[in-house]
PDB file of N, CA and C in Angstrom:
ATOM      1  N   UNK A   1      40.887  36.722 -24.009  1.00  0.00           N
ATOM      2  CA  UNK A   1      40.825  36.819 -22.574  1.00  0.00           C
ATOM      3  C   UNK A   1      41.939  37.751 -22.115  1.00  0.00           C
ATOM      4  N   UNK A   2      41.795  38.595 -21.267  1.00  0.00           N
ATOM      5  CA  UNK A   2      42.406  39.463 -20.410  1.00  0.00           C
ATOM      6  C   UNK A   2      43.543  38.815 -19.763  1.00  0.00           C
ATOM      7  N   UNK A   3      44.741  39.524 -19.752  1.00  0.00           N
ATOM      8  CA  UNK A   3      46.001  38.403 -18.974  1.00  0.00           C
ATOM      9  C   UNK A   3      45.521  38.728 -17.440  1.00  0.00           C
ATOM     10  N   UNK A   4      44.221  39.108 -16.665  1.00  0.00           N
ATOM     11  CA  UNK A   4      43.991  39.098 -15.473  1.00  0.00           C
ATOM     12  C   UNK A   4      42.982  37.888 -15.108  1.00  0.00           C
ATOM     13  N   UNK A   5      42.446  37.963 -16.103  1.00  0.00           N
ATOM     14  CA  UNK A   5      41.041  36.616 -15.863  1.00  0.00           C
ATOM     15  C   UNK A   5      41.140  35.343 -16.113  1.00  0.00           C
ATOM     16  N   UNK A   6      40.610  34.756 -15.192  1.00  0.00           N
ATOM     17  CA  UNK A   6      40.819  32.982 -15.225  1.00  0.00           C
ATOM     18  C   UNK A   6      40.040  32.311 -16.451  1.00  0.00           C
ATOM     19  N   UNK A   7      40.496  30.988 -16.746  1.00  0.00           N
ATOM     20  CA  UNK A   7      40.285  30.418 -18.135  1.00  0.00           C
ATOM     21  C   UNK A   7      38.996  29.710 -17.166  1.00  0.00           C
ATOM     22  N   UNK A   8      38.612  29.635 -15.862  1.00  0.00           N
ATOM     23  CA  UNK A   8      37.312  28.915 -15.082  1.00  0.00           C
ATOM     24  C   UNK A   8      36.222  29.780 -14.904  1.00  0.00           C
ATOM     25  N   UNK A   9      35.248  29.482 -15.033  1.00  0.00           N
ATOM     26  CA  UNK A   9      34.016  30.440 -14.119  1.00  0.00           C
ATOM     27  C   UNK A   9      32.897  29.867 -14.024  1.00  0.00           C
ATOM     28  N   UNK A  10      33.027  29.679 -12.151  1.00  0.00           N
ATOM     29  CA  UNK A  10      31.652  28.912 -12.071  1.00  0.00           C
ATOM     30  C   UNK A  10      31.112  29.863 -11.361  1.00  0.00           C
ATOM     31  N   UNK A  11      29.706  30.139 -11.487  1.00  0.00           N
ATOM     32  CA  UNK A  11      28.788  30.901 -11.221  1.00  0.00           C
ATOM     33  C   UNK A  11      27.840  30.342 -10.009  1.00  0.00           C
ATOM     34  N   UNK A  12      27.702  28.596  -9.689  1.00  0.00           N
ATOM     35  CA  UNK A  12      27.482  28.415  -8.879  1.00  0.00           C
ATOM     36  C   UNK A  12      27.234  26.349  -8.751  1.00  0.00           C
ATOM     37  N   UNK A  13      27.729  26.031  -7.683  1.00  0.00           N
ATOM     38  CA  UNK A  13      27.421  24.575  -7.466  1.00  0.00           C
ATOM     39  C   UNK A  13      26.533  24.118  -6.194  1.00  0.00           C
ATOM     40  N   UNK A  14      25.598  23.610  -6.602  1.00  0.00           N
ATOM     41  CA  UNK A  14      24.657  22.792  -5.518  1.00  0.00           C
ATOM     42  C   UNK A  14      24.463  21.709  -5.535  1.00  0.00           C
ATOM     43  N   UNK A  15      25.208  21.156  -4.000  1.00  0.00           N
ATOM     44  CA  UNK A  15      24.346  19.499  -4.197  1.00  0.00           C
ATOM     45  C   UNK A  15      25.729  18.608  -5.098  1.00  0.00           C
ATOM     46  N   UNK A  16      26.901  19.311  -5.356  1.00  0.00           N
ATOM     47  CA  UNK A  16      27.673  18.441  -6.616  1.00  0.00           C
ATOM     48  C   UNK A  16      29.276  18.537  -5.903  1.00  0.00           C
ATOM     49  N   UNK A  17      30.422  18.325  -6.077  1.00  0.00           N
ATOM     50  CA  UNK A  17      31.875  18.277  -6.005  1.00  0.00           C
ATOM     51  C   UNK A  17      32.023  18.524  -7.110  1.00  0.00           C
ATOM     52  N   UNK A  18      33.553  19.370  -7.281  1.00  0.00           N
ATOM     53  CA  UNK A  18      33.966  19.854  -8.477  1.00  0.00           C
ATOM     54  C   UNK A  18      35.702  20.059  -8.014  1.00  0.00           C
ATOM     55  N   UNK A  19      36.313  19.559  -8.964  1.00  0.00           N
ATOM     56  CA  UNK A  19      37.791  19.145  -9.035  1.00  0.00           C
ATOM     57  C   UNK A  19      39.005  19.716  -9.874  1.00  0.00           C
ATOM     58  N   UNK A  20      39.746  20.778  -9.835  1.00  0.00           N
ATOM     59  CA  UNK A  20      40.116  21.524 -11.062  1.00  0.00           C
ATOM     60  C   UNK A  20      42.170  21.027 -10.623  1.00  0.00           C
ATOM     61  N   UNK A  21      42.259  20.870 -12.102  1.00  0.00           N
ATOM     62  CA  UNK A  21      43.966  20.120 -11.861  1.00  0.00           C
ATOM     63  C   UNK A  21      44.166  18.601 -12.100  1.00  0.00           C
ATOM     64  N   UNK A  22      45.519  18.719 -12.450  1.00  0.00           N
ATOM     65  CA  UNK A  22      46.089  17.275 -12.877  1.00  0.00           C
ATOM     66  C   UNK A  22      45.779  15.958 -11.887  1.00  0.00           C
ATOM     67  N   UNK A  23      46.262  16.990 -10.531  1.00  0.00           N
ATOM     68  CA  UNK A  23      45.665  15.304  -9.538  1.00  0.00           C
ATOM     69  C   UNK A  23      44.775  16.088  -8.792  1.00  0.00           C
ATOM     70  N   UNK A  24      43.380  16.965  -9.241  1.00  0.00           N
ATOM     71  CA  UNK A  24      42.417  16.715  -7.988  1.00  0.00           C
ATOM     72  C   UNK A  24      41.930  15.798  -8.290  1.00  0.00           C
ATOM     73  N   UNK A  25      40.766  15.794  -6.996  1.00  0.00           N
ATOM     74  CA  UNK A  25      39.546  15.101  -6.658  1.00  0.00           C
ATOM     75  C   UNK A  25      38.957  15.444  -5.594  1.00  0.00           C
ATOM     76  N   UNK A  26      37.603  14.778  -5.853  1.00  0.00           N
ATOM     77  CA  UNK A  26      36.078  15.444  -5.313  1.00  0.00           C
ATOM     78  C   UNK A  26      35.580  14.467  -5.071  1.00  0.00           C
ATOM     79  N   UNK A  27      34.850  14.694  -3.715  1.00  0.00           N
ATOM     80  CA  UNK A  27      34.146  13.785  -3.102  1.00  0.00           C
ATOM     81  C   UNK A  27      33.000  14.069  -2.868  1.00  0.00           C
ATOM     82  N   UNK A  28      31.594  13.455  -3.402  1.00  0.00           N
ATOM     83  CA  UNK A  28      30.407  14.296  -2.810  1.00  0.00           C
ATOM     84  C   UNK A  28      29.343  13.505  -2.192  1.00  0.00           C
ATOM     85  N   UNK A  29      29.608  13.512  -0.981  1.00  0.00           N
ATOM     86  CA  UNK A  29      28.121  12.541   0.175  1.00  0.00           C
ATOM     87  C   UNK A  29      26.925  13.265   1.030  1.00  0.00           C
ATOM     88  N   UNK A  30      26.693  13.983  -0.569  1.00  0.00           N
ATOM     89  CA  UNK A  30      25.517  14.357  -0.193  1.00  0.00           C
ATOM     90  C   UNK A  30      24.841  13.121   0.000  1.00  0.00           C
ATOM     91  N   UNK A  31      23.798  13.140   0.950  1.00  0.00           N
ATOM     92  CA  UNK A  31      22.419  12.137   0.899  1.00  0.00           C
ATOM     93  C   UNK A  31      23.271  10.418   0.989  1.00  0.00           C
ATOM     94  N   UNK A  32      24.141  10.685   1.363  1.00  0.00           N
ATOM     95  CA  UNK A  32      24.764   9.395   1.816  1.00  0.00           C
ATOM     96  C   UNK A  32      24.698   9.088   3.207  1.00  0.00           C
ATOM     97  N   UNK A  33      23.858   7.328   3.491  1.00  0.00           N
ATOM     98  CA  UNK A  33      23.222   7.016   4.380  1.00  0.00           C
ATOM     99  C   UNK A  33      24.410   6.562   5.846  1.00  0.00           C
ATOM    100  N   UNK A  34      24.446   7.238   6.623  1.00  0.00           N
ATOM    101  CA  UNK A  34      25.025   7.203   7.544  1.00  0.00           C
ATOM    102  C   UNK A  34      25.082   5.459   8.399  1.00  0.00           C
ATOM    103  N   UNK A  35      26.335   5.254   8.499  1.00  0.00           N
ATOM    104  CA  UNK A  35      26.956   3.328   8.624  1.00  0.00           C
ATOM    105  C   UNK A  35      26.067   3.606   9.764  1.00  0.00           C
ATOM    106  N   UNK A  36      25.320   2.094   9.997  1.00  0.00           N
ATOM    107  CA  UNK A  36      24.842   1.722  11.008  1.00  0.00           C
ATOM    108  C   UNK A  36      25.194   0.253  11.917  1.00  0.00           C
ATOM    109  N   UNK A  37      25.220  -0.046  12.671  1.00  0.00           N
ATOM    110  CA  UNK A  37      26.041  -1.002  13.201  1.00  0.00           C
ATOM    111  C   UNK A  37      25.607  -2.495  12.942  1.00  0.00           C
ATOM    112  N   UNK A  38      25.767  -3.510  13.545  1.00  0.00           N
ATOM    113  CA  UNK A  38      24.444  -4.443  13.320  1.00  0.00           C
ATOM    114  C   UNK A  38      23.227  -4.831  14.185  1.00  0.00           C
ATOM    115  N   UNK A  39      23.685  -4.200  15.168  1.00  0.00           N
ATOM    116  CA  UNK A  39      22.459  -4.276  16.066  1.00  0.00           C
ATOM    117  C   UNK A  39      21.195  -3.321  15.601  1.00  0.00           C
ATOM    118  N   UNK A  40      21.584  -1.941  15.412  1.00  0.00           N
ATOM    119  CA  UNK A  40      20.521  -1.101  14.624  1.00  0.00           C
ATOM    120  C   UNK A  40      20.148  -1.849  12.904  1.00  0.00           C
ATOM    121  N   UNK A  41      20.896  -2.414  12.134  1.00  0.00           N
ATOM    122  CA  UNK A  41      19.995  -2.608  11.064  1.00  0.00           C
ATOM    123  C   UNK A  41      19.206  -4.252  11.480  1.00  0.00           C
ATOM    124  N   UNK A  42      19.500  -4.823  12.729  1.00  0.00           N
ATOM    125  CA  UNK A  42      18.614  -6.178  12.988  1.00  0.00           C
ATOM    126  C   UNK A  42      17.340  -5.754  13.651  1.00  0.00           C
ATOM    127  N   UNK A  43      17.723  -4.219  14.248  1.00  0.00           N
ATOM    128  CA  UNK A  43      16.290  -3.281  14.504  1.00  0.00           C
ATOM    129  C   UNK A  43      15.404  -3.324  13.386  1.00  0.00           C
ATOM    130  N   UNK A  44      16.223  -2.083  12.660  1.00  0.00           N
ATOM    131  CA  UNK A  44      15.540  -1.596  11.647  1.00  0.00           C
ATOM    132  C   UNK A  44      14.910  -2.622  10.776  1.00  0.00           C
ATOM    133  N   UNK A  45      15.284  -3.810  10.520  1.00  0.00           N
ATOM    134  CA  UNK A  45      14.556  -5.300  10.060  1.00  0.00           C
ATOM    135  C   UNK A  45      13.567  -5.592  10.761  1.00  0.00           C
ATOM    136  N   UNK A  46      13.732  -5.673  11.624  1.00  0.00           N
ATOM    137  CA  UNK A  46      12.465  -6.313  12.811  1.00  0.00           C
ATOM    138  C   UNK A  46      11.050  -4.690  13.108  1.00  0.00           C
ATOM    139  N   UNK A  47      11.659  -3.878  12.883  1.00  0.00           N
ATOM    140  CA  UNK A  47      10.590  -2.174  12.782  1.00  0.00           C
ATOM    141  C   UNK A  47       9.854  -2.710  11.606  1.00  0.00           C
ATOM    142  N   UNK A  48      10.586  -2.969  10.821  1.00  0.00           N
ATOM    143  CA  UNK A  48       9.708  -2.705   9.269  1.00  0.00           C
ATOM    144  C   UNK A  48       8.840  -3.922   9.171  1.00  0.00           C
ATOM    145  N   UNK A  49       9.691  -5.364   9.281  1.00  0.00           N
ATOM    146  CA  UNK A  49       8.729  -6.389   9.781  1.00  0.00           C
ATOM    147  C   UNK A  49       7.276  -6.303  10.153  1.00  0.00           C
ATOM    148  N   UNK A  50       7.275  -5.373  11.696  1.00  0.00           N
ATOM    149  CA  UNK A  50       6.364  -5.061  12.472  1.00  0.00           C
ATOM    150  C   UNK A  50       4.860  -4.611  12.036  1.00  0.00           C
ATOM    151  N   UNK A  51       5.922  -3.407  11.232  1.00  0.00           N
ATOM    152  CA  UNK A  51       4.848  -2.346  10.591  1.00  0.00           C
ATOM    153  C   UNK A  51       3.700  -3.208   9.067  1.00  0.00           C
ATOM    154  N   UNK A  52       4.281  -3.933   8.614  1.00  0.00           N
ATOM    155  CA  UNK A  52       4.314  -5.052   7.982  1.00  0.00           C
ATOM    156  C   UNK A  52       3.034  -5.567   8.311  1.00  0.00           C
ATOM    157  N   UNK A  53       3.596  -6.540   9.386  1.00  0.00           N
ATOM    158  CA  UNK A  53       2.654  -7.038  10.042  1.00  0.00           C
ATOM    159  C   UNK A  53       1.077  -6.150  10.872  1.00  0.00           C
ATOM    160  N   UNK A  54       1.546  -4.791  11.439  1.00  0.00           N
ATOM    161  CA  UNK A  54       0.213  -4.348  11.099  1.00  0.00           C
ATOM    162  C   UNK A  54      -1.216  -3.844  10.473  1.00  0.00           C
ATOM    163  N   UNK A  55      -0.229  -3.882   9.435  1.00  0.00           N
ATOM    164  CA  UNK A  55      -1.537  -4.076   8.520  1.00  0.00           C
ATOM    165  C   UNK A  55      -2.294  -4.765   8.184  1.00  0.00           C
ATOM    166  N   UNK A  56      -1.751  -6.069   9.106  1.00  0.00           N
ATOM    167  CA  UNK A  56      -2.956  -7.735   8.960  1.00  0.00           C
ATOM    168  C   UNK A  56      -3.865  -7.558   9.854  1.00  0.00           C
ATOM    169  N   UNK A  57      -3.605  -6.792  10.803  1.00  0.00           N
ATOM    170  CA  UNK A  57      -4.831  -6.611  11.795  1.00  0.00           C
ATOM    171  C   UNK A  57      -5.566  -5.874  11.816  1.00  0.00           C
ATOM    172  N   UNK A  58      -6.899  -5.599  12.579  1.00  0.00           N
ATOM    173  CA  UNK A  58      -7.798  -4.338  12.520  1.00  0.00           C
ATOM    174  C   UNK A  58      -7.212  -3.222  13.183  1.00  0.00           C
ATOM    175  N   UNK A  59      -7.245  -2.207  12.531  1.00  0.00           N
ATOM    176  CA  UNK A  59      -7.030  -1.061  12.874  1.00  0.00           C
ATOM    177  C   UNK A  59      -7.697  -0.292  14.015  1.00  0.00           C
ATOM    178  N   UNK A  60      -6.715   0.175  15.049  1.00  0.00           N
ATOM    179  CA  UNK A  60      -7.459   0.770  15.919  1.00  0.00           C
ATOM    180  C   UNK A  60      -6.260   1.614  16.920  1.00  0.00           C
ATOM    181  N   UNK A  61      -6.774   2.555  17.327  1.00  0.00           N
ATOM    182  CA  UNK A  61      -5.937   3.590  17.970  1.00  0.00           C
ATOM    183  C   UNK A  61      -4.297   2.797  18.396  1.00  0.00           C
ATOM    184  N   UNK A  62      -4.332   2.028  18.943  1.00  0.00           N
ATOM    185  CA  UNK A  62      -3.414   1.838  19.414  1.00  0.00           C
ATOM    186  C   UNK A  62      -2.184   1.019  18.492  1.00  0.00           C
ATOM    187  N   UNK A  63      -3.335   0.599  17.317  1.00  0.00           N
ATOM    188  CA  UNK A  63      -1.949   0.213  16.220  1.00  0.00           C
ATOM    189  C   UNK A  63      -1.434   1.250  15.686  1.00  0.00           C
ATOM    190  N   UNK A  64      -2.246   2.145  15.594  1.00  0.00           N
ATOM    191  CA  UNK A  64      -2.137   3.395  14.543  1.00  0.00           C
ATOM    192  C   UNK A  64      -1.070   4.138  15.239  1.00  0.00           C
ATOM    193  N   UNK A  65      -0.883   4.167  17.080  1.00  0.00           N
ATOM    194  CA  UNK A  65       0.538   5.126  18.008  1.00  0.00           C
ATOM    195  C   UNK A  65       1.630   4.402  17.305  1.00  0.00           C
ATOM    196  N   UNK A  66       1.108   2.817  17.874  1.00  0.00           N
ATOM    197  CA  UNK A  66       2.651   1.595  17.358  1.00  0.00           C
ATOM    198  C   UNK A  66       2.661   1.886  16.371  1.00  0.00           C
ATOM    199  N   UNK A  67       2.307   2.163  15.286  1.00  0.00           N
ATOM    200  CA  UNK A  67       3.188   2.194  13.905  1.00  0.00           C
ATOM    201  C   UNK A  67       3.448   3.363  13.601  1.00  0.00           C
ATOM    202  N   UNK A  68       2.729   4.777  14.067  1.00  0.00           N
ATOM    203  CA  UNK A  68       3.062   6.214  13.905  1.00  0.00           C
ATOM    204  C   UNK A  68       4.900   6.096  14.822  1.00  0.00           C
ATOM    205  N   UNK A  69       5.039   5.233  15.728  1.00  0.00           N
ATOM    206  CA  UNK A  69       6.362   5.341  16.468  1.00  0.00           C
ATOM    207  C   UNK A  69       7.762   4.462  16.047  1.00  0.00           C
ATOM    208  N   UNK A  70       7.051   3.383  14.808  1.00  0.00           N
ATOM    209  CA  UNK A  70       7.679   2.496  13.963  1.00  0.00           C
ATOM    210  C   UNK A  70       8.040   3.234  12.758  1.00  0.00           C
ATOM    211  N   UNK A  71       7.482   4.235  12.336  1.00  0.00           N
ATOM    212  CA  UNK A  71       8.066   4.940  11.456  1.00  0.00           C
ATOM    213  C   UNK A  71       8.475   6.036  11.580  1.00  0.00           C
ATOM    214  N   UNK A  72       8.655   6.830  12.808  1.00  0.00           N
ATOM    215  CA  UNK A  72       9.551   7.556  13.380  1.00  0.00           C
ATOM    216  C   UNK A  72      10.509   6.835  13.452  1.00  0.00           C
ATOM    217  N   UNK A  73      10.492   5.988  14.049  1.00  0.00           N
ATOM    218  CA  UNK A  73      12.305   4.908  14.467  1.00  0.00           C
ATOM    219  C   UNK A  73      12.653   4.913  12.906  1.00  0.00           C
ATOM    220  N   UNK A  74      12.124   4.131  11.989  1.00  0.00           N
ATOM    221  CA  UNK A  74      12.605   3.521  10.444  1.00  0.00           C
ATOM    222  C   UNK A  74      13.714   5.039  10.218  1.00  0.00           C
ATOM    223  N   UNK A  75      12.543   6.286  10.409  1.00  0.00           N
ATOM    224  CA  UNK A  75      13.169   7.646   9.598  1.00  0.00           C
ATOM    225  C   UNK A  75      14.408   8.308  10.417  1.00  0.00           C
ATOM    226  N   UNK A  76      14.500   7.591  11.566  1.00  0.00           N
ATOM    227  CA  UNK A  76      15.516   8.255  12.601  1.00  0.00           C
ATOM    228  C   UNK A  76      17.138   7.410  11.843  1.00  0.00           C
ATOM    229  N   UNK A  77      16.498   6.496  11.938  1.00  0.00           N
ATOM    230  CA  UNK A  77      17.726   5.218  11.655  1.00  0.00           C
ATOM    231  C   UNK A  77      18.055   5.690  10.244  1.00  0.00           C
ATOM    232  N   UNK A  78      17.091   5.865   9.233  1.00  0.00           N
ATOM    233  CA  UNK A  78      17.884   6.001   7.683  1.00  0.00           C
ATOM    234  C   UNK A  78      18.625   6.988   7.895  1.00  0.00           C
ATOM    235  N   UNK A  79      17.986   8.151   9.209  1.00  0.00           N
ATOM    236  CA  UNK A  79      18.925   9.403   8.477  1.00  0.00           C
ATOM    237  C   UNK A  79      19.760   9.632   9.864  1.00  0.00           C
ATOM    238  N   UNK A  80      20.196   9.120  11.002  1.00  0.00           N
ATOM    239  CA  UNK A  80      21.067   9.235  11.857  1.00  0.00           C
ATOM    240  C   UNK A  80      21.888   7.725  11.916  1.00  0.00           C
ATOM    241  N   UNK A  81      21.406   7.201  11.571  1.00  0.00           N
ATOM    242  CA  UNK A  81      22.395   5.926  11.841  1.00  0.00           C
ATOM    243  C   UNK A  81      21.999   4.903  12.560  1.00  0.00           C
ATOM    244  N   UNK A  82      21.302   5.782  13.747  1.00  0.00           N
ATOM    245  CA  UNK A  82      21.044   5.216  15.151  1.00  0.00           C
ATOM    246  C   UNK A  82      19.271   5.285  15.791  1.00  0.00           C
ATOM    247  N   UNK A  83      19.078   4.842  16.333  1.00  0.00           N
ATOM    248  CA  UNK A  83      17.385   5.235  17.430  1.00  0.00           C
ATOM    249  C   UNK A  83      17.894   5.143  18.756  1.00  0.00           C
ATOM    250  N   UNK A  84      18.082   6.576  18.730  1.00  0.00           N
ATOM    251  CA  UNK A  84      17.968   7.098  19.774  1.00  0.00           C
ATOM    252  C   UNK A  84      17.592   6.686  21.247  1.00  0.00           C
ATOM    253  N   UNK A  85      18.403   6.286  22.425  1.00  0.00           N
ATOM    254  CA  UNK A  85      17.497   5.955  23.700  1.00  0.00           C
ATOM    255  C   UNK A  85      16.455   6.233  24.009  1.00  0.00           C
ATOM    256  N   UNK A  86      15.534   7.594  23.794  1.00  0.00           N
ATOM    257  CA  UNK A  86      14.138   8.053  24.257  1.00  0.00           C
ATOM    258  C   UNK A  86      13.511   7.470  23.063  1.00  0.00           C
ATOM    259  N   UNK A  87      13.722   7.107  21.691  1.00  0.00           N
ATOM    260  CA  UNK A  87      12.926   6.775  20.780  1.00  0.00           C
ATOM    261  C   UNK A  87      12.984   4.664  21.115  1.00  0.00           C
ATOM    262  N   UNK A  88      14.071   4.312  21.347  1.00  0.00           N
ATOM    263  CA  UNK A  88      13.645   3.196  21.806  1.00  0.00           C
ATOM    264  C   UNK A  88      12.996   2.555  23.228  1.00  0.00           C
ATOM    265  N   UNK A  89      13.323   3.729  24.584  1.00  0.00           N
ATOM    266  CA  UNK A  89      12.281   3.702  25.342  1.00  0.00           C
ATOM    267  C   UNK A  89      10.630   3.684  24.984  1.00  0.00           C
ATOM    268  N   UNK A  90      10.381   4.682  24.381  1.00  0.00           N
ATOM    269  CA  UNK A  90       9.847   4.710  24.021  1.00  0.00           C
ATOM    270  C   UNK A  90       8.486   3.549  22.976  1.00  0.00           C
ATOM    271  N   UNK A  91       9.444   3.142  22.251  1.00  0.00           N
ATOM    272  CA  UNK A  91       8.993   1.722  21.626  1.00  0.00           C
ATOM    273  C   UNK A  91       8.516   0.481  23.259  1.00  0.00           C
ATOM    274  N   UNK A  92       9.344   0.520  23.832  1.00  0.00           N
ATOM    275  CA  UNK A  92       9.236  -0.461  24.567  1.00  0.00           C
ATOM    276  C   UNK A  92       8.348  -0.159  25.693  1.00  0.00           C
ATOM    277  N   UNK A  93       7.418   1.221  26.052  1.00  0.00           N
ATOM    278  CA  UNK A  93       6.696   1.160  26.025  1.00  0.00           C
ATOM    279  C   UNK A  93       5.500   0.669  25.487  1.00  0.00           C
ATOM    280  N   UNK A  94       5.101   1.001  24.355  1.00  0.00           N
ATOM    281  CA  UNK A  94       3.999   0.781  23.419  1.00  0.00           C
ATOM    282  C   UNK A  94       3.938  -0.890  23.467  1.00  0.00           C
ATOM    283  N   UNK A  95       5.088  -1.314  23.590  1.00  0.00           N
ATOM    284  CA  UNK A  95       5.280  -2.404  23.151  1.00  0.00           C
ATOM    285  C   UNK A  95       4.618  -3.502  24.460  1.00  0.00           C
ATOM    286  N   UNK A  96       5.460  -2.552  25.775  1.00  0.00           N
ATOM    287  CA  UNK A  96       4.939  -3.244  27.092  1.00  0.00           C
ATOM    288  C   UNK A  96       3.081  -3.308  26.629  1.00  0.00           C
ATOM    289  N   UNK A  97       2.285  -2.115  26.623  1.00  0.00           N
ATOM    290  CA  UNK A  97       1.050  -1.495  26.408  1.00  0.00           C
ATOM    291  C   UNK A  97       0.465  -2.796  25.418  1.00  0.00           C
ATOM    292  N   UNK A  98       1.016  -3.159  24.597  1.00  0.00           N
ATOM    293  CA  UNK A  98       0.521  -4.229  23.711  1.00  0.00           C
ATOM    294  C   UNK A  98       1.157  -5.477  23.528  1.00  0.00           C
ATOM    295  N   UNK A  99       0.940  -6.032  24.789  1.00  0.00           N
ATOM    296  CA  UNK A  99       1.763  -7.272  24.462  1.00  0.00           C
ATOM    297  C   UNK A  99       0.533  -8.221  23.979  1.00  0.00           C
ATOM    298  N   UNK A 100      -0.920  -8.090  23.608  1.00  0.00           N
ATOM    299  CA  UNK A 100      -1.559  -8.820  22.748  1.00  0.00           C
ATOM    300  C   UNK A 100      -0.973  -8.914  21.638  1.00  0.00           C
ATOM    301  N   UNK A 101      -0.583  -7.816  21.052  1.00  0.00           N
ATOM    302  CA  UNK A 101       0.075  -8.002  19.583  1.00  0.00           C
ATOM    303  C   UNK A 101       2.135  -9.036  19.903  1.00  0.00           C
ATOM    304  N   UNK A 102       2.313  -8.221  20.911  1.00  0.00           N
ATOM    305  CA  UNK A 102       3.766  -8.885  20.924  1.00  0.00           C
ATOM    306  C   UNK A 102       3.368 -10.386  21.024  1.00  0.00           C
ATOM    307  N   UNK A 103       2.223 -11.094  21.424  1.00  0.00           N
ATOM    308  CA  UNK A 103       2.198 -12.831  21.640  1.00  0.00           C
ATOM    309  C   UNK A 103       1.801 -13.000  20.191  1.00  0.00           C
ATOM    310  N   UNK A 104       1.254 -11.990  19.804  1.00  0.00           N
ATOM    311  CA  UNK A 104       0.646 -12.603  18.004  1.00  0.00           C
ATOM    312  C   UNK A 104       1.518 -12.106  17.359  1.00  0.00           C
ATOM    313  N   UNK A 105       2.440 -11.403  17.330  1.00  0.00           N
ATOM    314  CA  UNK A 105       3.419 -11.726  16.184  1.00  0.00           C
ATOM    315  C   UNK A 105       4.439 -12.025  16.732  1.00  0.00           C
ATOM    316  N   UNK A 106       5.692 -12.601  15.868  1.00  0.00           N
ATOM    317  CA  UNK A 106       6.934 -13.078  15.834  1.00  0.00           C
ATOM    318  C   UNK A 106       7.656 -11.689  15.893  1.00  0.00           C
ATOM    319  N   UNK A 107       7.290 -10.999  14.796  1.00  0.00           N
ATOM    320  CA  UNK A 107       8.170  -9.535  14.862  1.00  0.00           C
ATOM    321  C   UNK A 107       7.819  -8.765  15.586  1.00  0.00           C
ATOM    322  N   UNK A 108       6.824  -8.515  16.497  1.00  0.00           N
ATOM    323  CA  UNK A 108       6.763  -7.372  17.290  1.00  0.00           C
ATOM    324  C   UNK A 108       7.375  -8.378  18.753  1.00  0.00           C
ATOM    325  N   UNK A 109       7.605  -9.635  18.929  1.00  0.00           N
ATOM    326  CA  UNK A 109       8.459 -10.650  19.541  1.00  0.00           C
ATOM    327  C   UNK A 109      10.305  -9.935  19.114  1.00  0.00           C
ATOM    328  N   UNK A 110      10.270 -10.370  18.104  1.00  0.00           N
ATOM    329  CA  UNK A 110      11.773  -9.766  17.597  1.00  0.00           C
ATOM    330  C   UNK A 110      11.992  -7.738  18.043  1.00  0.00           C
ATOM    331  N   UNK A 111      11.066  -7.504  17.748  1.00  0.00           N
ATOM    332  CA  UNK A 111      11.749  -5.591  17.989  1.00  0.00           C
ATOM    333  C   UNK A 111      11.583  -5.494  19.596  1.00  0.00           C
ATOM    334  N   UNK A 112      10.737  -6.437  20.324  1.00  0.00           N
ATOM    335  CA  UNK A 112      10.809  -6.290  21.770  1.00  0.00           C
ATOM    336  C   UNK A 112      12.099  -6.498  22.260  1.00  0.00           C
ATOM    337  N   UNK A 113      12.870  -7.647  21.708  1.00  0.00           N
ATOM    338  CA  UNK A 113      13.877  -8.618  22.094  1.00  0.00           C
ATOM    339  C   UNK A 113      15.462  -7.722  21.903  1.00  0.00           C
ATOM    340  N   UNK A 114      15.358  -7.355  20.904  1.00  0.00           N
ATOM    341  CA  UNK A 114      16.027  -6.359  20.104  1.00  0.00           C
ATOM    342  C   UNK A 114      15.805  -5.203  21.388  1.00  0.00           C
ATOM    343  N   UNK A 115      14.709  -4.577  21.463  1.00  0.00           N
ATOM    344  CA  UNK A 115      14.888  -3.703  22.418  1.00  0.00           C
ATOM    345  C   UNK A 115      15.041  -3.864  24.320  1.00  0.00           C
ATOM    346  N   UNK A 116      15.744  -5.242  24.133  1.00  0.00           N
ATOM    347  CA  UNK A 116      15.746  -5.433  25.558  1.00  0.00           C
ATOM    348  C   UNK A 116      14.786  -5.908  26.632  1.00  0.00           C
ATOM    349  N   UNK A 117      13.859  -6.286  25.916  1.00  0.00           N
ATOM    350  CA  UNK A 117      12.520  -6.746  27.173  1.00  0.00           C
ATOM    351  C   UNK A 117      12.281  -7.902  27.121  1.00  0.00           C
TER     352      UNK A 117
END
């Protein structure tokens, strides 16, 4: 080796931490799920519940919005932390819209409650 060139050569890192020396260190959070409080994961329990539960019933347009908007919330929450005010307005619409289902289940009872109504 040349007394100009380094004894290292990385050509390239993705996706990884890399630590060179006696006391480094590397930290890597990639794809690490953002803390959620406890009110959002007693949501996110009572969403999935829900969705759960619709699949015991017959299918028909209006289960198919409620759960197309139950798994928007699930995917908001894994990857922000949080659901959003317009995404839980939102719910509590659908939710007002179907309160046949909110008297027949317990959990669409729980994500109402959870969302304030």
């Amino acid at each position: 080796m040349a007394p100009h060139e380094s004894g290292i050569n990385i050509s390239g890192v993705t996706n990884s931490a890399v630590a060179i020396g006696a006391n480094a260190s590397a930290e890597n959070r990639t794809g690490v799920a953002p803390g959620r409080d406890q009110a959002t994961e007693e949501l996110l329990q009572a969403v999935r519940e829900l969705r759960a539960d619709l699949t015991r019933v017959r299918a028909s347009e209006e289960t198919a919005t409620l759960d197309a908007e139950l798994a928007e919330t699930e995917e908001e929450i894994a990857t922000t932390g949080q659901a959003a005010p317009s995404r839980r307005e939102r719910l509590r619409e659908l939710l007002q819209d179907s309160q046949a289902l909110v008297t027949l289940f317990a959990s669409a009872g729980a994500v109402a409650g959870l969302l304030g109504m």
